[in-house]
PDBML (XML) file of the C-alpha atoms, coordinates in Angstrom:
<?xml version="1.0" encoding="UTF-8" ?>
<PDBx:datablock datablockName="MODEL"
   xmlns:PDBx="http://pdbml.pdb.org/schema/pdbx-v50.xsd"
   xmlns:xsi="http://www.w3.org/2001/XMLSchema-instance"
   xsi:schemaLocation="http://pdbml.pdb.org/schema/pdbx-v50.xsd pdbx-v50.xsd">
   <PDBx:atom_siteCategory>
      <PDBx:atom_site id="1">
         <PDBx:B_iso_or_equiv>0.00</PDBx:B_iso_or_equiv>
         <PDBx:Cartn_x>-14.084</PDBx:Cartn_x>
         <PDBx:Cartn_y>-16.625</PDBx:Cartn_y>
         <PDBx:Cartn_z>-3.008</PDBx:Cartn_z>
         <PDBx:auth_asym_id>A</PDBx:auth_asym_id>
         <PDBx:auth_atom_id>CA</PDBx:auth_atom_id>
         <PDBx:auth_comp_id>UNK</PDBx:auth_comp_id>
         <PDBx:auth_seq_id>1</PDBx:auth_seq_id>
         <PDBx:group_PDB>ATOM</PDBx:group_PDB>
         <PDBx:label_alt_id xsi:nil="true" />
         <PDBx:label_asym_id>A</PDBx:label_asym_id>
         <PDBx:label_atom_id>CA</PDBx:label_atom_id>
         <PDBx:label_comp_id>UNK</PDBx:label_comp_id>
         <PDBx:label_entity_id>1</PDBx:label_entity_id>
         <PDBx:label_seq_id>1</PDBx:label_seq_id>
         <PDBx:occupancy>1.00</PDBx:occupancy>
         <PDBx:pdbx_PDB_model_num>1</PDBx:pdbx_PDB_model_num>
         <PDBx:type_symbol>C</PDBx:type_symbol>
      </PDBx:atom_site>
      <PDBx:atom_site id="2">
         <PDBx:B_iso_or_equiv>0.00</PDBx:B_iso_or_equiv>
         <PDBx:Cartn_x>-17.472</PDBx:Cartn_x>
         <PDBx:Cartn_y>-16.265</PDBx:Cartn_y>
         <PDBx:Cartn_z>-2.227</PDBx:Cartn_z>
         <PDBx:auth_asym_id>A</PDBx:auth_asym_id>
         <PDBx:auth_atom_id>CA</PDBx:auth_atom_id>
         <PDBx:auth_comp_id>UNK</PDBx:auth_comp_id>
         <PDBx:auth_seq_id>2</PDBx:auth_seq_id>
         <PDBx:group_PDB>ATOM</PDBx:group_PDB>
         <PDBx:label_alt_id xsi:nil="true" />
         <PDBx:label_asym_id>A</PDBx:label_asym_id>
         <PDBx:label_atom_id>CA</PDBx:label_atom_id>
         <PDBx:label_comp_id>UNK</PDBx:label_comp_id>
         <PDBx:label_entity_id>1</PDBx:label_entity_id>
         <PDBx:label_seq_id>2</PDBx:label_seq_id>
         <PDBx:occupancy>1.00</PDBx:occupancy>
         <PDBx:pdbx_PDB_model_num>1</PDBx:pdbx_PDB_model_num>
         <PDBx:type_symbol>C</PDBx:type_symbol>
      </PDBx:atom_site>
      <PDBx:atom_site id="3">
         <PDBx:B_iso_or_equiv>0.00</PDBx:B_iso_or_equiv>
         <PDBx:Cartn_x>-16.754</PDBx:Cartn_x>
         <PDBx:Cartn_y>-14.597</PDBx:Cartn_y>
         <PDBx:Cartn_z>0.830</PDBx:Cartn_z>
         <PDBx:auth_asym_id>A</PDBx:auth_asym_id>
         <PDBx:auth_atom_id>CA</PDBx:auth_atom_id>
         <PDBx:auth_comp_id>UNK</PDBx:auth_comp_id>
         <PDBx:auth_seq_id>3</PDBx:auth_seq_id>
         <PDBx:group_PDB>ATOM</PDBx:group_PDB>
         <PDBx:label_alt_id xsi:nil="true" />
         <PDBx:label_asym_id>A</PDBx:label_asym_id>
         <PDBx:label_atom_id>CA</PDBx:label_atom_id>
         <PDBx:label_comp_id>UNK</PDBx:label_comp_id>
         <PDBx:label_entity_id>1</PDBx:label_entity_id>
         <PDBx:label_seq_id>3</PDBx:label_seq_id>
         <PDBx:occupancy>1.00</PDBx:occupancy>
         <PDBx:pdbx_PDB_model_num>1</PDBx:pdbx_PDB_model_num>
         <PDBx:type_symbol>C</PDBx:type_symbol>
      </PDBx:atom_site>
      <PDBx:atom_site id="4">
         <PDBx:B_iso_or_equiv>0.00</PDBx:B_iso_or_equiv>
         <PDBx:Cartn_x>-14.954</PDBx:Cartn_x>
         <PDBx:Cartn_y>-11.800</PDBx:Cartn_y>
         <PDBx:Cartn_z>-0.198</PDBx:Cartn_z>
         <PDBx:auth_asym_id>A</PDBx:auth_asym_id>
         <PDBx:auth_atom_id>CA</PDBx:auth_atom_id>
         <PDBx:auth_comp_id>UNK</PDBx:auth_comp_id>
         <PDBx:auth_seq_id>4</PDBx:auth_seq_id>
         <PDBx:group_PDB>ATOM</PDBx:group_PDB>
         <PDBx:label_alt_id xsi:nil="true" />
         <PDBx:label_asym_id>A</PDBx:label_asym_id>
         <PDBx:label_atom_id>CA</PDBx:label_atom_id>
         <PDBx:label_comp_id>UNK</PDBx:label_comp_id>
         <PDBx:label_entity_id>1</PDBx:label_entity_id>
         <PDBx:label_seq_id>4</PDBx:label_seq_id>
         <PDBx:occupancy>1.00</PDBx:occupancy>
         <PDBx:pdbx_PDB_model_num>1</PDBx:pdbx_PDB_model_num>
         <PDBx:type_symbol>C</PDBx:type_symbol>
      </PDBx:atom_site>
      <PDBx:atom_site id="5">
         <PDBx:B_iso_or_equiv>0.00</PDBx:B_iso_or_equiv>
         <PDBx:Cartn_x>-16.827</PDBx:Cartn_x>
         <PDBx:Cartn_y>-11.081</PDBx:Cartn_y>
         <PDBx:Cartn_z>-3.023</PDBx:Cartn_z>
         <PDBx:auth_asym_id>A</PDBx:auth_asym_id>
         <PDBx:auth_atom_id>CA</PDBx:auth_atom_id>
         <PDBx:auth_comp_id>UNK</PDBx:auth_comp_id>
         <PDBx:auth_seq_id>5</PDBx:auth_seq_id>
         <PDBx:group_PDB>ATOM</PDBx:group_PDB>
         <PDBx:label_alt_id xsi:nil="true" />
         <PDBx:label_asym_id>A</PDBx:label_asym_id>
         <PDBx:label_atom_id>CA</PDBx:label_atom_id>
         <PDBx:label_comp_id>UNK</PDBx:label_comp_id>
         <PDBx:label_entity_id>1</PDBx:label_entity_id>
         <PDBx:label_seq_id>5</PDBx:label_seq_id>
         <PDBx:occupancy>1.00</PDBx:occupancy>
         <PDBx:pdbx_PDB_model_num>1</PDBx:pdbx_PDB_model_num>
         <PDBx:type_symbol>C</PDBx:type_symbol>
      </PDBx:atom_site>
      <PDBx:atom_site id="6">
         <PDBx:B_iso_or_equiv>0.00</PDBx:B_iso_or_equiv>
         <PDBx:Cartn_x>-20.050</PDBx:Cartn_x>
         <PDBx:Cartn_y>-11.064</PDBx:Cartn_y>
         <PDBx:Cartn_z>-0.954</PDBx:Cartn_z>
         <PDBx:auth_asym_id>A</PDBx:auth_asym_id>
         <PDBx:auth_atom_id>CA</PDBx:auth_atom_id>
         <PDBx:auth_comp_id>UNK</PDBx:auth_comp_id>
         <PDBx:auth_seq_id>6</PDBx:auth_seq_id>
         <PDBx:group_PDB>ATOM</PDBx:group_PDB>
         <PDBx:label_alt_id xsi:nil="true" />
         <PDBx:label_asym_id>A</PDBx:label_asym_id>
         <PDBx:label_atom_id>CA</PDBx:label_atom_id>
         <PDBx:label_comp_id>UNK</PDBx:label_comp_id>
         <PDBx:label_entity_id>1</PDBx:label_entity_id>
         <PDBx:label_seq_id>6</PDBx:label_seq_id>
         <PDBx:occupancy>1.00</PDBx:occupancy>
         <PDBx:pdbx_PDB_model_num>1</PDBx:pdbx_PDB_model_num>
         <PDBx:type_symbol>C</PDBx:type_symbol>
      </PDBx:atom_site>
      <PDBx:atom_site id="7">
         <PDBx:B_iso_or_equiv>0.00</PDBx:B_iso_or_equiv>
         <PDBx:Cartn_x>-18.248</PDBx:Cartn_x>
         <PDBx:Cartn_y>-9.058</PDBx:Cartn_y>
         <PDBx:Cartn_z>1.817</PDBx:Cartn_z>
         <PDBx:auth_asym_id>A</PDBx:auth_asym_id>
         <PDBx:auth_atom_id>CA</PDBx:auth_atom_id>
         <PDBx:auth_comp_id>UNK</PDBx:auth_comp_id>
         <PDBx:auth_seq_id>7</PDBx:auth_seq_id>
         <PDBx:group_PDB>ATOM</PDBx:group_PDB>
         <PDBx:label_alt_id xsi:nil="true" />
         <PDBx:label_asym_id>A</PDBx:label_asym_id>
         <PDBx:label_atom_id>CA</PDBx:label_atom_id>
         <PDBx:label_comp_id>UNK</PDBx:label_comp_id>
         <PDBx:label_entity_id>1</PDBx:label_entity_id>
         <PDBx:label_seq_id>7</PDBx:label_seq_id>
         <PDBx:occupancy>1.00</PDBx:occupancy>
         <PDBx:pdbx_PDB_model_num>1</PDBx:pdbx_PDB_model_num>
         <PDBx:type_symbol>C</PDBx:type_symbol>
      </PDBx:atom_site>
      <PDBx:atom_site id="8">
         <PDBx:B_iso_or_equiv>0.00</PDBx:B_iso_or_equiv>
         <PDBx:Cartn_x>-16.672</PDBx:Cartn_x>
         <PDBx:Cartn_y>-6.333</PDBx:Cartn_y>
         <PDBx:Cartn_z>-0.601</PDBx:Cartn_z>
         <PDBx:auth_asym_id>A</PDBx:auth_asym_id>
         <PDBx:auth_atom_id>CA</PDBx:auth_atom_id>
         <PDBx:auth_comp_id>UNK</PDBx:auth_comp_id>
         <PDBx:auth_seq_id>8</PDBx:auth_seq_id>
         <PDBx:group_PDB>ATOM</PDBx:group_PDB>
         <PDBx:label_alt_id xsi:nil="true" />
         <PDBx:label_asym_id>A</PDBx:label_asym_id>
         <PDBx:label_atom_id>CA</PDBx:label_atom_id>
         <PDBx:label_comp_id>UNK</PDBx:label_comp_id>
         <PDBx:label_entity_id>1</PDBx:label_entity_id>
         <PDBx:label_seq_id>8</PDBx:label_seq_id>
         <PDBx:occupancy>1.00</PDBx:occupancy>
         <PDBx:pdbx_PDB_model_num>1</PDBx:pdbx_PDB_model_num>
         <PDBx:type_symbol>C</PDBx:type_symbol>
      </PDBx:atom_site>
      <PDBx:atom_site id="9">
         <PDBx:B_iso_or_equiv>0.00</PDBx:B_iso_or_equiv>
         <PDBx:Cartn_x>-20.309</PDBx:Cartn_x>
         <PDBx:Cartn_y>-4.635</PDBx:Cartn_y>
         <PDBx:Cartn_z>-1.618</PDBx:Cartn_z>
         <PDBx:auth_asym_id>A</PDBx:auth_asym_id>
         <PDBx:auth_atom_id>CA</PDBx:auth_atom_id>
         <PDBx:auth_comp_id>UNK</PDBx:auth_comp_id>
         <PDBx:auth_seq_id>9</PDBx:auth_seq_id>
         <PDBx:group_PDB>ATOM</PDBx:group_PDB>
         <PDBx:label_alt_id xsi:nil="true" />
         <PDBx:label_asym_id>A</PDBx:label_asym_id>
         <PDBx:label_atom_id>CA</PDBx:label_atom_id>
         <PDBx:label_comp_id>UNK</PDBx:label_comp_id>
         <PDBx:label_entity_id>1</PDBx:label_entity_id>
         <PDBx:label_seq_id>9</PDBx:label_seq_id>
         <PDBx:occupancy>1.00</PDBx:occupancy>
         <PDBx:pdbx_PDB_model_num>1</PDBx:pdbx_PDB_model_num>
         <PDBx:type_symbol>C</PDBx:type_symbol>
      </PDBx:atom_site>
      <PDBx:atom_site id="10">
         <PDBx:B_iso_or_equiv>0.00</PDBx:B_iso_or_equiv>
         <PDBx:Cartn_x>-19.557</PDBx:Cartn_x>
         <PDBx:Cartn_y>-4.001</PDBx:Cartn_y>
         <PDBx:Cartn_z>-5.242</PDBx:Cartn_z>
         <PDBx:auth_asym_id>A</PDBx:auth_asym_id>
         <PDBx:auth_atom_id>CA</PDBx:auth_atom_id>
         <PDBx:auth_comp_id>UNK</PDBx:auth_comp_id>
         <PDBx:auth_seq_id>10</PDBx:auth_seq_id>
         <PDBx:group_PDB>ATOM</PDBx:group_PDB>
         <PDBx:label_alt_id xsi:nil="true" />
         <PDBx:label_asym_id>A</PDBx:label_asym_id>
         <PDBx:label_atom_id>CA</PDBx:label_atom_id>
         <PDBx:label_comp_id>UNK</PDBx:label_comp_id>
         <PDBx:label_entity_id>1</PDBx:label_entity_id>
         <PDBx:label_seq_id>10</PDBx:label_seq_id>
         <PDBx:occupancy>1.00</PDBx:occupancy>
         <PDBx:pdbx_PDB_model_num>1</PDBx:pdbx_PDB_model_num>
         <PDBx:type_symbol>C</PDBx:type_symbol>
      </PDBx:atom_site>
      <PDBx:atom_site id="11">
         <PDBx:B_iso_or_equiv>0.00</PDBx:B_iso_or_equiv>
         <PDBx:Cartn_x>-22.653</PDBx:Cartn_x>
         <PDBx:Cartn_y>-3.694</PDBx:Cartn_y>
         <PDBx:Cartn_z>-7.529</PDBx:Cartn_z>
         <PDBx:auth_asym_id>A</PDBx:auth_asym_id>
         <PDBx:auth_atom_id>CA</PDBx:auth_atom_id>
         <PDBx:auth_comp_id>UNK</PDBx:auth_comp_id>
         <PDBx:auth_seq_id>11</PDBx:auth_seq_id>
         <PDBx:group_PDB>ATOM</PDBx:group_PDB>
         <PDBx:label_alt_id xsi:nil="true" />
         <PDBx:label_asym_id>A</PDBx:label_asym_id>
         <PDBx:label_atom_id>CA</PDBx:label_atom_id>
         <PDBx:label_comp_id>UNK</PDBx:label_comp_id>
         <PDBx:label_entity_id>1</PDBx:label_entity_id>
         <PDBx:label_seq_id>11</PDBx:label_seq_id>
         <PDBx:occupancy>1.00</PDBx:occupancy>
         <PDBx:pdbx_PDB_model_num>1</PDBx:pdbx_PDB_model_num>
         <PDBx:type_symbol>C</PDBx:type_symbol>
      </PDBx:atom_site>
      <PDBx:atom_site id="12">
         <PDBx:B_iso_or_equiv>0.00</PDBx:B_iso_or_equiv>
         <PDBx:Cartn_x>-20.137</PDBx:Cartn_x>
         <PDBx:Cartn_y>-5.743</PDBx:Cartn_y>
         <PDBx:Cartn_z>-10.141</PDBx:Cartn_z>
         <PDBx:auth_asym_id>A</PDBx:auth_asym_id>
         <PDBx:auth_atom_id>CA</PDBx:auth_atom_id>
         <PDBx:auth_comp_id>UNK</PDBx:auth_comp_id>
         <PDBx:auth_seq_id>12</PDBx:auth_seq_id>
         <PDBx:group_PDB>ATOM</PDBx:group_PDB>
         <PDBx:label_alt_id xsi:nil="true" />
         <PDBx:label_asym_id>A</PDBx:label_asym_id>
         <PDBx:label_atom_id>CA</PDBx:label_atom_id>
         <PDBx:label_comp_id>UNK</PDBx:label_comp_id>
         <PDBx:label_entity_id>1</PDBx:label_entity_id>
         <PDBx:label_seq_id>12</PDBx:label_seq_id>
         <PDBx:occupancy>1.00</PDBx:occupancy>
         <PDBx:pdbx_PDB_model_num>1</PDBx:pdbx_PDB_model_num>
         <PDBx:type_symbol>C</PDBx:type_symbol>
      </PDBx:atom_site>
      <PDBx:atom_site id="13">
         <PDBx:B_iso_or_equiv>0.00</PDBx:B_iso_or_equiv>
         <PDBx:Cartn_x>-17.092</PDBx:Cartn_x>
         <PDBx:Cartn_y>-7.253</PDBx:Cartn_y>
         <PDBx:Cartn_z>-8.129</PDBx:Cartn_z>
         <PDBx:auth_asym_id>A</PDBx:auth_asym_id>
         <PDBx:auth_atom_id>CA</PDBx:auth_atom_id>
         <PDBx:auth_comp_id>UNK</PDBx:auth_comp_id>
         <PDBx:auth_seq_id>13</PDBx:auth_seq_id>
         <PDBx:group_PDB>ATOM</PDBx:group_PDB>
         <PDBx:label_alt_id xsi:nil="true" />
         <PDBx:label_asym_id>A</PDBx:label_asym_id>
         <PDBx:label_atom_id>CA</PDBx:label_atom_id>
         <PDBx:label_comp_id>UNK</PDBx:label_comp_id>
         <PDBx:label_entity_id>1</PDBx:label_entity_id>
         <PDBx:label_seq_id>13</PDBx:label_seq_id>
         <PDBx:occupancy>1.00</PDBx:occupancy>
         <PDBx:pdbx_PDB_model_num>1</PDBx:pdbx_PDB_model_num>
         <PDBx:type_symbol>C</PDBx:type_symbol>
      </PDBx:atom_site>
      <PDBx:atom_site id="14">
         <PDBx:B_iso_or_equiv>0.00</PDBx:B_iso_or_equiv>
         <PDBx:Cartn_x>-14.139</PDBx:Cartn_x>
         <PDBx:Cartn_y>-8.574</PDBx:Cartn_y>
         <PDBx:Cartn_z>-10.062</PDBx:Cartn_z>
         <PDBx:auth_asym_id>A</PDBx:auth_asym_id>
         <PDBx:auth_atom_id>CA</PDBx:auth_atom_id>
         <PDBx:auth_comp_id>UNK</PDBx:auth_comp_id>
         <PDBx:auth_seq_id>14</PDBx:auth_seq_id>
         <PDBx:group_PDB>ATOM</PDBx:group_PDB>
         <PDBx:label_alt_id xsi:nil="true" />
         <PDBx:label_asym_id>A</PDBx:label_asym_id>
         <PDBx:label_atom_id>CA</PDBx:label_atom_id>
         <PDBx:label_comp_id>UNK</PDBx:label_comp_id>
         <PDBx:label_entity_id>1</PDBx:label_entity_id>
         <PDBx:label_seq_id>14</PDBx:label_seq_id>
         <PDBx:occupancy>1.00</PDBx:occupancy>
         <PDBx:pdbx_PDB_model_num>1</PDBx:pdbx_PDB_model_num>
         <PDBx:type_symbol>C</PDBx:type_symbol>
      </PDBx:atom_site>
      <PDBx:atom_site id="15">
         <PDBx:B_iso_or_equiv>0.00</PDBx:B_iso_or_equiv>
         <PDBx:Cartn_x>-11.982</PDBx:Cartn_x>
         <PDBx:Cartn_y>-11.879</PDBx:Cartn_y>
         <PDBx:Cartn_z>-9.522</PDBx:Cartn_z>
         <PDBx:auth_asym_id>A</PDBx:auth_asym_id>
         <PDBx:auth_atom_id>CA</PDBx:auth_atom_id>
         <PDBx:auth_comp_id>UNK</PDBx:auth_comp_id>
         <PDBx:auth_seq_id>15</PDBx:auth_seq_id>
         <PDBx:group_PDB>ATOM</PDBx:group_PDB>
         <PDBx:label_alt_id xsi:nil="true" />
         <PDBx:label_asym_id>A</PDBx:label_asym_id>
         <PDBx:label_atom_id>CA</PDBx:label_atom_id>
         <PDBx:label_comp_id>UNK</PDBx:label_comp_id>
         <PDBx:label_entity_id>1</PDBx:label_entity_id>
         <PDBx:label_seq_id>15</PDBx:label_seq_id>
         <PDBx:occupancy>1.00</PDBx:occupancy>
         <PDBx:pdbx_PDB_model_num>1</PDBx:pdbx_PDB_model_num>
         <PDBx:type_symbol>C</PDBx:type_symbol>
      </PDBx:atom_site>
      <PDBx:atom_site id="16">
         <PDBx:B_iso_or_equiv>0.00</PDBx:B_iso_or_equiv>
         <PDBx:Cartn_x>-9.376</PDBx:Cartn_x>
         <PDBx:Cartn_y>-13.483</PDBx:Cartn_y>
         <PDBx:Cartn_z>-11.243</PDBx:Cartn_z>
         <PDBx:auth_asym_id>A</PDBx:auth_asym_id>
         <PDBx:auth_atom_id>CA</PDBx:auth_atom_id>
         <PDBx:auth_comp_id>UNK</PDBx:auth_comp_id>
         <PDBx:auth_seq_id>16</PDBx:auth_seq_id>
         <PDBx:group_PDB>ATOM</PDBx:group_PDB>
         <PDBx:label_alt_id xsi:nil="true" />
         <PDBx:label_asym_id>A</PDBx:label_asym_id>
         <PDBx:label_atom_id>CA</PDBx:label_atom_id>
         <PDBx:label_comp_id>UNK</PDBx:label_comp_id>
         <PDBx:label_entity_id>1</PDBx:label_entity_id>
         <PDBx:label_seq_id>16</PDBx:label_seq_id>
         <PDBx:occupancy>1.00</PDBx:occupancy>
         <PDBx:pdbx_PDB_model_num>1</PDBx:pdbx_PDB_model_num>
         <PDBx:type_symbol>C</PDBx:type_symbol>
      </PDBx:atom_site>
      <PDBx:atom_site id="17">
         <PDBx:B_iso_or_equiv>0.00</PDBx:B_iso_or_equiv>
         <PDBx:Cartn_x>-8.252</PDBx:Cartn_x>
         <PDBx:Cartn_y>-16.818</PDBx:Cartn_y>
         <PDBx:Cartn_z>-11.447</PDBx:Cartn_z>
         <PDBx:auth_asym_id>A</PDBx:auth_asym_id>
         <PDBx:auth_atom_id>CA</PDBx:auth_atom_id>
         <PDBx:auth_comp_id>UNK</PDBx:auth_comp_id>
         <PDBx:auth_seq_id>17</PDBx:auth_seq_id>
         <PDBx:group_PDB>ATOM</PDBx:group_PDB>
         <PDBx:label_alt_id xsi:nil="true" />
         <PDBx:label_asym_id>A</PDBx:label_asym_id>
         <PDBx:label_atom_id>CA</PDBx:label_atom_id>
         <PDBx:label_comp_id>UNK</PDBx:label_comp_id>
         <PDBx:label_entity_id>1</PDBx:label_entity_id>
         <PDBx:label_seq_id>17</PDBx:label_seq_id>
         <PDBx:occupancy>1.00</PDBx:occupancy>
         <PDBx:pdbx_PDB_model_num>1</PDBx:pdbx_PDB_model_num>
         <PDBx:type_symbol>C</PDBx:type_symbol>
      </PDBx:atom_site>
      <PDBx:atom_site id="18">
         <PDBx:B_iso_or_equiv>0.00</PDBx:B_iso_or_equiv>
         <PDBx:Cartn_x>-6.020</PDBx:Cartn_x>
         <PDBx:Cartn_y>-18.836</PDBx:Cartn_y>
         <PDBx:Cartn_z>-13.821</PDBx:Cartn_z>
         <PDBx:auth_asym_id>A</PDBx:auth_asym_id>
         <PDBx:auth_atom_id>CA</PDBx:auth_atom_id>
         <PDBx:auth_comp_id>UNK</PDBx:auth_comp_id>
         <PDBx:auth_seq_id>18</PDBx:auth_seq_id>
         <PDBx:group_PDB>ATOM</PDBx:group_PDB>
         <PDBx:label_alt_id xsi:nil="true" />
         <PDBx:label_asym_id>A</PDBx:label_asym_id>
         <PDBx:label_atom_id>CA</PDBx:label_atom_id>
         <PDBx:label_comp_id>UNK</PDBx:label_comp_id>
         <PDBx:label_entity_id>1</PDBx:label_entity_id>
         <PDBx:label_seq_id>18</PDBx:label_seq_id>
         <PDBx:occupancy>1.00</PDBx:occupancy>
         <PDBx:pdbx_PDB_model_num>1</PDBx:pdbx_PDB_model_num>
         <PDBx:type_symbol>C</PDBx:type_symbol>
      </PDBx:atom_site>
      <PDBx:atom_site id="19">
         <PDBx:B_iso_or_equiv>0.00</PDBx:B_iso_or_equiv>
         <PDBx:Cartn_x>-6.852</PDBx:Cartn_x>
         <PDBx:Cartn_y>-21.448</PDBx:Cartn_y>
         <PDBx:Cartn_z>-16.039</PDBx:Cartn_z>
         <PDBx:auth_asym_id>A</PDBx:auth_asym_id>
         <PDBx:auth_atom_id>CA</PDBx:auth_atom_id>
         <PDBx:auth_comp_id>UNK</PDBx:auth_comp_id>
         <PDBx:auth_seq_id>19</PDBx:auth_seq_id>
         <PDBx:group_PDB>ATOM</PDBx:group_PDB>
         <PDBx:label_alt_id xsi:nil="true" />
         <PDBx:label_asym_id>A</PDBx:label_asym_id>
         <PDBx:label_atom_id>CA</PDBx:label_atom_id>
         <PDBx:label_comp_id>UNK</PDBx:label_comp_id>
         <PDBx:label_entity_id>1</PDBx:label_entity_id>
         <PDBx:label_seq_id>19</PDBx:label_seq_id>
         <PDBx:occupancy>1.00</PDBx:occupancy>
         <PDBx:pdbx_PDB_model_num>1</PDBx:pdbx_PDB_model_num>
         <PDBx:type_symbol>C</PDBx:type_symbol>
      </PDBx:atom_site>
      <PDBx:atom_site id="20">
         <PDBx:B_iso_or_equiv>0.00</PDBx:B_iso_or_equiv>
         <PDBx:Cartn_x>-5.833</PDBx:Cartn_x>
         <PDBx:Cartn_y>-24.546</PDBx:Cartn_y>
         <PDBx:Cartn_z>-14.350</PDBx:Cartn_z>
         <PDBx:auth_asym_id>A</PDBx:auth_asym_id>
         <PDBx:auth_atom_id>CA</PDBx:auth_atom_id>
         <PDBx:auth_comp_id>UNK</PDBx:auth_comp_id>
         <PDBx:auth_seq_id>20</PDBx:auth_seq_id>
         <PDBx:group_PDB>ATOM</PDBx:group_PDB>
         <PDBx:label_alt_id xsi:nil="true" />
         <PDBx:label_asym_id>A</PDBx:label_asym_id>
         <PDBx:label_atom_id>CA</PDBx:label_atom_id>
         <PDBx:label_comp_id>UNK</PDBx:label_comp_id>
         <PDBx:label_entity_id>1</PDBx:label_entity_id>
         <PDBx:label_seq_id>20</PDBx:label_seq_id>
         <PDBx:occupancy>1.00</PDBx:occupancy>
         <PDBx:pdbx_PDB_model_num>1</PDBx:pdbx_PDB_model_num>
         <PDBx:type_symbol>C</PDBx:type_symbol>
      </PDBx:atom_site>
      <PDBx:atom_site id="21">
         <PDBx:B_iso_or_equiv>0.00</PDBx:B_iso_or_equiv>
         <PDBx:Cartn_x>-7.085</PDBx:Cartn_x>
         <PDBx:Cartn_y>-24.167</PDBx:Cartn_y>
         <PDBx:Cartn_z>-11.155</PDBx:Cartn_z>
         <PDBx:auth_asym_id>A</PDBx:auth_asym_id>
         <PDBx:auth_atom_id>CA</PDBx:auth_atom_id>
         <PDBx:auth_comp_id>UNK</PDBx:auth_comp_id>
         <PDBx:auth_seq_id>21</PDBx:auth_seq_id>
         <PDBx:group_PDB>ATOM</PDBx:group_PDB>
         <PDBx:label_alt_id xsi:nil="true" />
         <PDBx:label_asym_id>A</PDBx:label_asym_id>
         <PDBx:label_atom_id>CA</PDBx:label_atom_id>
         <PDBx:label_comp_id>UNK</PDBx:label_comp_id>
         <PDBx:label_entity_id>1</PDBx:label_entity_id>
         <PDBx:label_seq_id>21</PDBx:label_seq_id>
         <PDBx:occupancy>1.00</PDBx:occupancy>
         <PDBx:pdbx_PDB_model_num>1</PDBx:pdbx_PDB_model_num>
         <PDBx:type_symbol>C</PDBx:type_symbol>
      </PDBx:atom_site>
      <PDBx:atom_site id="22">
         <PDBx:B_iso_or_equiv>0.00</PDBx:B_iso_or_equiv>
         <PDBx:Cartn_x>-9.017</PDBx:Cartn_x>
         <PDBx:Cartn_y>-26.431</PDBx:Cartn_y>
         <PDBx:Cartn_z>-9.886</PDBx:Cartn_z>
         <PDBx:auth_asym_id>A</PDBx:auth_asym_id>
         <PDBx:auth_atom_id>CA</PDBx:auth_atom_id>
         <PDBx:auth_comp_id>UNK</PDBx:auth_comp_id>
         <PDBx:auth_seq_id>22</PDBx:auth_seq_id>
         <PDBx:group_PDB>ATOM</PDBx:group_PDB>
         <PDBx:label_alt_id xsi:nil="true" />
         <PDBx:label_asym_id>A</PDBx:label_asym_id>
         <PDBx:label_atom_id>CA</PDBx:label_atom_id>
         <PDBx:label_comp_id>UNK</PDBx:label_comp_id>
         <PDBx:label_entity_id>1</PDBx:label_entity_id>
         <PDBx:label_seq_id>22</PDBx:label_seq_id>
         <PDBx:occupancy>1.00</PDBx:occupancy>
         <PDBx:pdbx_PDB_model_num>1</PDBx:pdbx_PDB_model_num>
         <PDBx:type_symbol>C</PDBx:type_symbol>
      </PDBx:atom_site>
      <PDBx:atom_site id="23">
         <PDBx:B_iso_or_equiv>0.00</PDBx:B_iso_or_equiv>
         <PDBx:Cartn_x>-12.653</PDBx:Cartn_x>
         <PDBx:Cartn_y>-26.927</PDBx:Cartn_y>
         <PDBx:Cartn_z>-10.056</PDBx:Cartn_z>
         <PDBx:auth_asym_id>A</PDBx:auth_asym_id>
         <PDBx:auth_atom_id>CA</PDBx:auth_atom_id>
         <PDBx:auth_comp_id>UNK</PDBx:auth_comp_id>
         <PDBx:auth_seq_id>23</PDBx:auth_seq_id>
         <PDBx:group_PDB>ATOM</PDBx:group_PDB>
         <PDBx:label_alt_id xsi:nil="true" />
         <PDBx:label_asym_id>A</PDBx:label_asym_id>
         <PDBx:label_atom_id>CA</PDBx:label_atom_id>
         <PDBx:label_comp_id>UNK</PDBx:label_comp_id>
         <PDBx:label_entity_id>1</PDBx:label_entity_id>
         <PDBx:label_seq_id>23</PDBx:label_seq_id>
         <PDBx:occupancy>1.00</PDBx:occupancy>
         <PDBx:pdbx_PDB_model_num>1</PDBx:pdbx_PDB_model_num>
         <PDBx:type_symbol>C</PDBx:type_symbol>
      </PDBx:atom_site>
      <PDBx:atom_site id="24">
         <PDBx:B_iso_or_equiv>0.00</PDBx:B_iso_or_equiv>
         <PDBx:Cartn_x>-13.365</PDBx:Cartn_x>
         <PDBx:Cartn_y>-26.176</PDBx:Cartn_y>
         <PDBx:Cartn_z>-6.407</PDBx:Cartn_z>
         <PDBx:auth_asym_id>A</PDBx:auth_asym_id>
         <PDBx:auth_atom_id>CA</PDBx:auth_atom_id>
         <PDBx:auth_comp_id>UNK</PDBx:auth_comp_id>
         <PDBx:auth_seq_id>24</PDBx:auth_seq_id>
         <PDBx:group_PDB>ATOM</PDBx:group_PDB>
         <PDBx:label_alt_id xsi:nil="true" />
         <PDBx:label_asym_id>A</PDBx:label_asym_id>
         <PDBx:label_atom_id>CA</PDBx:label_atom_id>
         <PDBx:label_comp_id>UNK</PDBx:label_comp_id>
         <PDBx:label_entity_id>1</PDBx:label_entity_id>
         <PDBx:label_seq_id>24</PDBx:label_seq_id>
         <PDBx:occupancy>1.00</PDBx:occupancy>
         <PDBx:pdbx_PDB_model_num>1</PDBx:pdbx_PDB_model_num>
         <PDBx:type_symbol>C</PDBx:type_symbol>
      </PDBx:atom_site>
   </PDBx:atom_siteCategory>
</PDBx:datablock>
């Protein structure tokens, strides 16, 4: 996770997850 969004450069980078994951 980190690592992409580090790696992609984007002034405001969007993820998305679900709900239940889990913590990590």
């Amino acid at each position: 996770l980190r690592g992409v969004v580090l790696a992609a450069g984007n002034d405001r980078p969007h993820v998305i997850t679900q709900v239940t994951e889990h913590p990590a």
